[in-house]
Protein backbone atom coordinates (compact mmCIF):
# COMPACT_ATOMS: atom_id res chain seq x y z
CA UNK A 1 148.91 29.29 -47.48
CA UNK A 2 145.97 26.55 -47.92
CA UNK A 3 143.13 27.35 -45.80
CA UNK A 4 139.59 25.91 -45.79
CA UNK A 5 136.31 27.47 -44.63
CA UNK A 6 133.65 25.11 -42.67
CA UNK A 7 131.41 25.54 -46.23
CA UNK A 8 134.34 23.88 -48.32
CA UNK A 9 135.19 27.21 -50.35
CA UNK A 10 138.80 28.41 -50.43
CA UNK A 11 141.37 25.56 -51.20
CA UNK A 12 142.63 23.35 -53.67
CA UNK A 13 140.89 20.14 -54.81
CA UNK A 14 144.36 18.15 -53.08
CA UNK A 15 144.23 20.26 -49.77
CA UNK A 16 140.23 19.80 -49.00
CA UNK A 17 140.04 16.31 -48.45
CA UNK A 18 143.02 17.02 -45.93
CA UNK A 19 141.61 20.13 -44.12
CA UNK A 20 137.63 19.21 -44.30
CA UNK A 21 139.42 16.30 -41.99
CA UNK A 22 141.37 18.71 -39.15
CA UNK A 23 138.68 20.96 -38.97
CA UNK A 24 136.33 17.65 -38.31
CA UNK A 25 139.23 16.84 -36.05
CA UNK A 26 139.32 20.36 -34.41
CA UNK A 27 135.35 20.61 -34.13
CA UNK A 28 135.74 19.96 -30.17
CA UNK A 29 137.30 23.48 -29.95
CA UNK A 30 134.08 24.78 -31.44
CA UNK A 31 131.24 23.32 -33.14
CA UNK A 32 130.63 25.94 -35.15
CA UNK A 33 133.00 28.77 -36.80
CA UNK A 34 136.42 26.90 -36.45
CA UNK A 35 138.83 27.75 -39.19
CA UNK A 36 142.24 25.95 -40.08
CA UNK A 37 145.00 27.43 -42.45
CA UNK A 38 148.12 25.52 -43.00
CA UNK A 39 151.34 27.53 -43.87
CA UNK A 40 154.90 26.23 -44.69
CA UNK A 41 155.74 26.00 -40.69
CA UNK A 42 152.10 26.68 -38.74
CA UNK A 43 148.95 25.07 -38.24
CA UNK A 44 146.60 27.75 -36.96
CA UNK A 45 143.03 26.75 -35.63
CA UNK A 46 140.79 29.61 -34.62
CA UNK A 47 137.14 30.29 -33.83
CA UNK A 48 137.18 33.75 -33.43
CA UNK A 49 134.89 35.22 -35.70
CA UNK A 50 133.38 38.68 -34.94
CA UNK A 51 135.57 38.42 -31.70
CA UNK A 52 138.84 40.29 -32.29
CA UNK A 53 139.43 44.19 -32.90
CA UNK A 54 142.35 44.51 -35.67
CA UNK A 55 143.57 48.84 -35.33
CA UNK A 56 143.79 49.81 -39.08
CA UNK A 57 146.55 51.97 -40.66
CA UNK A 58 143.83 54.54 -40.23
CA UNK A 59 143.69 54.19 -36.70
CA UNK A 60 140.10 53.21 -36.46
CA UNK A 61 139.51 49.33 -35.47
CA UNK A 62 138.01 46.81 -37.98
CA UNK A 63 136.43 43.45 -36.42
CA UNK A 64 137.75 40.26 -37.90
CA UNK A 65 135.92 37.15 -39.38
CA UNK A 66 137.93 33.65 -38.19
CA UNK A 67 138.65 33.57 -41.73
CA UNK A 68 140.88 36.70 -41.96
CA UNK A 69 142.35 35.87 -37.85
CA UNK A 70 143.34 32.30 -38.94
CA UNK A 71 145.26 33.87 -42.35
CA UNK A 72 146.34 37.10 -40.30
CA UNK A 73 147.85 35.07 -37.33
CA UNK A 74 149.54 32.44 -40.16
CA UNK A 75 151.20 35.20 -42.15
CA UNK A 76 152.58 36.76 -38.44
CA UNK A 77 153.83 33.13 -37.35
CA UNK A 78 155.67 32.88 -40.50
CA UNK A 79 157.18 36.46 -40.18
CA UNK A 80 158.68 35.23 -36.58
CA UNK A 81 160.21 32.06 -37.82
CA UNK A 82 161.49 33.87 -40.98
CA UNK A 83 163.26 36.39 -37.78
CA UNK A 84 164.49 33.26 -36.00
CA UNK A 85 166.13 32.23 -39.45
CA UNK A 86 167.54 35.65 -39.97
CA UNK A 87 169.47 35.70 -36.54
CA UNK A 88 170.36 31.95 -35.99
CA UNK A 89 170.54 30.19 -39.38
CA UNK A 90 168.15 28.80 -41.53
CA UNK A 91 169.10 25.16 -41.09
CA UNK A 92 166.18 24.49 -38.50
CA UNK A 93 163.70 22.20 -40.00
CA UNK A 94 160.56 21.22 -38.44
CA UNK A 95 159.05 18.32 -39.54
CA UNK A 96 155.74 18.91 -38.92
CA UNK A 97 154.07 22.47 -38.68
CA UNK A 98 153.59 23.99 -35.35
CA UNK A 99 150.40 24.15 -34.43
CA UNK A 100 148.89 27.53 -33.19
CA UNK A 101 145.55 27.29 -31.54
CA UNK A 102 143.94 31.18 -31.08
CA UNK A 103 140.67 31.10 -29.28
CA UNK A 104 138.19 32.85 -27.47
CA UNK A 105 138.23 31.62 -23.55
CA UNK A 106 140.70 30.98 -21.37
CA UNK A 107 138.16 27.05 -21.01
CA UNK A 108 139.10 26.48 -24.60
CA UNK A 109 142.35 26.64 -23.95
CA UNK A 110 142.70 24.62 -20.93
CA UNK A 111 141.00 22.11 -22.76
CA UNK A 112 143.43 22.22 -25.88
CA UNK A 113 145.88 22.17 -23.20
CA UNK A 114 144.47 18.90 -21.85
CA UNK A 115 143.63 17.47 -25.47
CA UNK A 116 147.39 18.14 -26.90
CA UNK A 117 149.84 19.85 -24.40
CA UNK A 118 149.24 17.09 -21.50
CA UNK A 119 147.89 18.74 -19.01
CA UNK A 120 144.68 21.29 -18.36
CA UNK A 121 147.25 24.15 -17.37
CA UNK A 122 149.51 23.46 -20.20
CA UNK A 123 149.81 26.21 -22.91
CA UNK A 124 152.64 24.73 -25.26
CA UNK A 125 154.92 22.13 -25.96
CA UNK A 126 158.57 22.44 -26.18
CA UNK A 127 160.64 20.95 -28.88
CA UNK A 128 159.32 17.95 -30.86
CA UNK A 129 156.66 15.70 -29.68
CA UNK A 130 157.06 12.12 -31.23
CA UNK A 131 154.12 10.47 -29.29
CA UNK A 132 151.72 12.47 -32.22
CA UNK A 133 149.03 13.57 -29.78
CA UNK A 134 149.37 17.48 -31.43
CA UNK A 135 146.49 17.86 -33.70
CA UNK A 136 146.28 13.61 -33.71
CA UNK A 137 149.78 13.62 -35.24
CA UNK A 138 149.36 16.49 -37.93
CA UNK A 139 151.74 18.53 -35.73
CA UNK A 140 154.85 18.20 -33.51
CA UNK A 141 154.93 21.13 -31.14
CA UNK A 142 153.00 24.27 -30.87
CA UNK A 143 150.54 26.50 -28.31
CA UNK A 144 147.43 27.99 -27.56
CA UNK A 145 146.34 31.67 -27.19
CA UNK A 146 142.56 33.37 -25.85
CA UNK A 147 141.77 36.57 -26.44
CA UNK A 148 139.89 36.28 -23.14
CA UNK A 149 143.68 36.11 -21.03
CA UNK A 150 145.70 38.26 -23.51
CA UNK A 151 142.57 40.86 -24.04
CA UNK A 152 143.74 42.57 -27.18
CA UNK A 153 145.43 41.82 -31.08
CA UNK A 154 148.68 43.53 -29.30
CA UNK A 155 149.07 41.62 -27.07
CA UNK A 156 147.87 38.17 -28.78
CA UNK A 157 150.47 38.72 -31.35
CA UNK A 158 153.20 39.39 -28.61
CA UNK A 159 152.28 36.10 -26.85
CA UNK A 160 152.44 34.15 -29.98
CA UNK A 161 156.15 35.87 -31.02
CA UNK A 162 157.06 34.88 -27.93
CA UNK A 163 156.04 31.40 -27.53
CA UNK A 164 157.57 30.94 -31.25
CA UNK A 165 160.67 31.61 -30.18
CA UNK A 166 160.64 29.53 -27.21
CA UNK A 167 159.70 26.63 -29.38
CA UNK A 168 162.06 27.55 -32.02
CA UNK A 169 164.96 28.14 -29.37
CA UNK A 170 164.48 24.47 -27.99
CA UNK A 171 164.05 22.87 -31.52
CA UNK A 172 167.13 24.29 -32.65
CA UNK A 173 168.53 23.70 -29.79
CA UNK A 174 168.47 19.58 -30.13
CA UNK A 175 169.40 20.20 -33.94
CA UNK A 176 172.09 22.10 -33.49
């Protein structure tokens, strides 16, 4: 995974130039704090830092930086497309990553929603957009999540499963 802190530590000399730019880009989610990784399929944005509880193997809860949500929530996004491959085939090829926007309020996400998804009440965007209004262009499809609707890590990461495999479904649906 590349990923790329607002202070400019934490990726390659090739992938800064690139990411210094989305998180410029992505700035309107969050002036401050907003973190962007970019994995083989996802495009996570996040600006929740000191915001989410993670439980521990221990049991006890741990609060994340947006550093270790942005890297957590790209690993789990890869895990579900790597299950979609299992069960239906890996031929599905995205062309762009999907872009996964994880925030704090439910106002951030209505205005993602209205930035990249169309509309104010849109959460996601089905298939493969051409018009490259996701991200300005960097992405094709993808959603947002707040912690303030889905209240917990639980059920965050259930949204996100699910809305991956709605996308996924109607991607390889048209390739297939």
């Amino acid at each position: 995974m590349r990923g790329l802190r607002r202070d400019g530590r934490g990726a390659g000399r090739t992938d800064r130039a690139l990411l210094a730019e989305r998180i410029q880009a992505e700035r309107g989610t969050d002036a401050d704090g907003t973190v962007v990784v970019v994995s083989p399929h996802f495009y996570v944005v996040t600006n929740l830092d000191g915001k989410l509880k993670l439980r521990t193997a221990r049991g006890s809860y741990r609060i994340l930086t947006a550093h270790e949500v942005a890297h957590l929530y790209a690993q789990r996004c890869e895990q579900a497309y790597d299950d979609f491959a299992h069960w239906f085939g890996p031929e599905l090829v995205l062309p762009k990553p999907m872009a996964v926007y994880v925030v704090r309020t439910e106002g951030e996400a209505r205005s993602i929603g209205k930035r990249y998804f169309g509309g104010e009440g849109i959460h996601m965007n089905y298939a493969f957009a051409y018009n490259n209004r996701i991200a300005d262009g960097f992405s094709g499809n993808g959603f947002v999540v707040s912690l303030q609707e889905q209240h917990d890590d639980n059920a965050m990461h259930g949204f996100c499963r699910h809305q991956i495999g709605h996308i996924l479904f109607s991607c390889w649906h048209i390739t297939n």
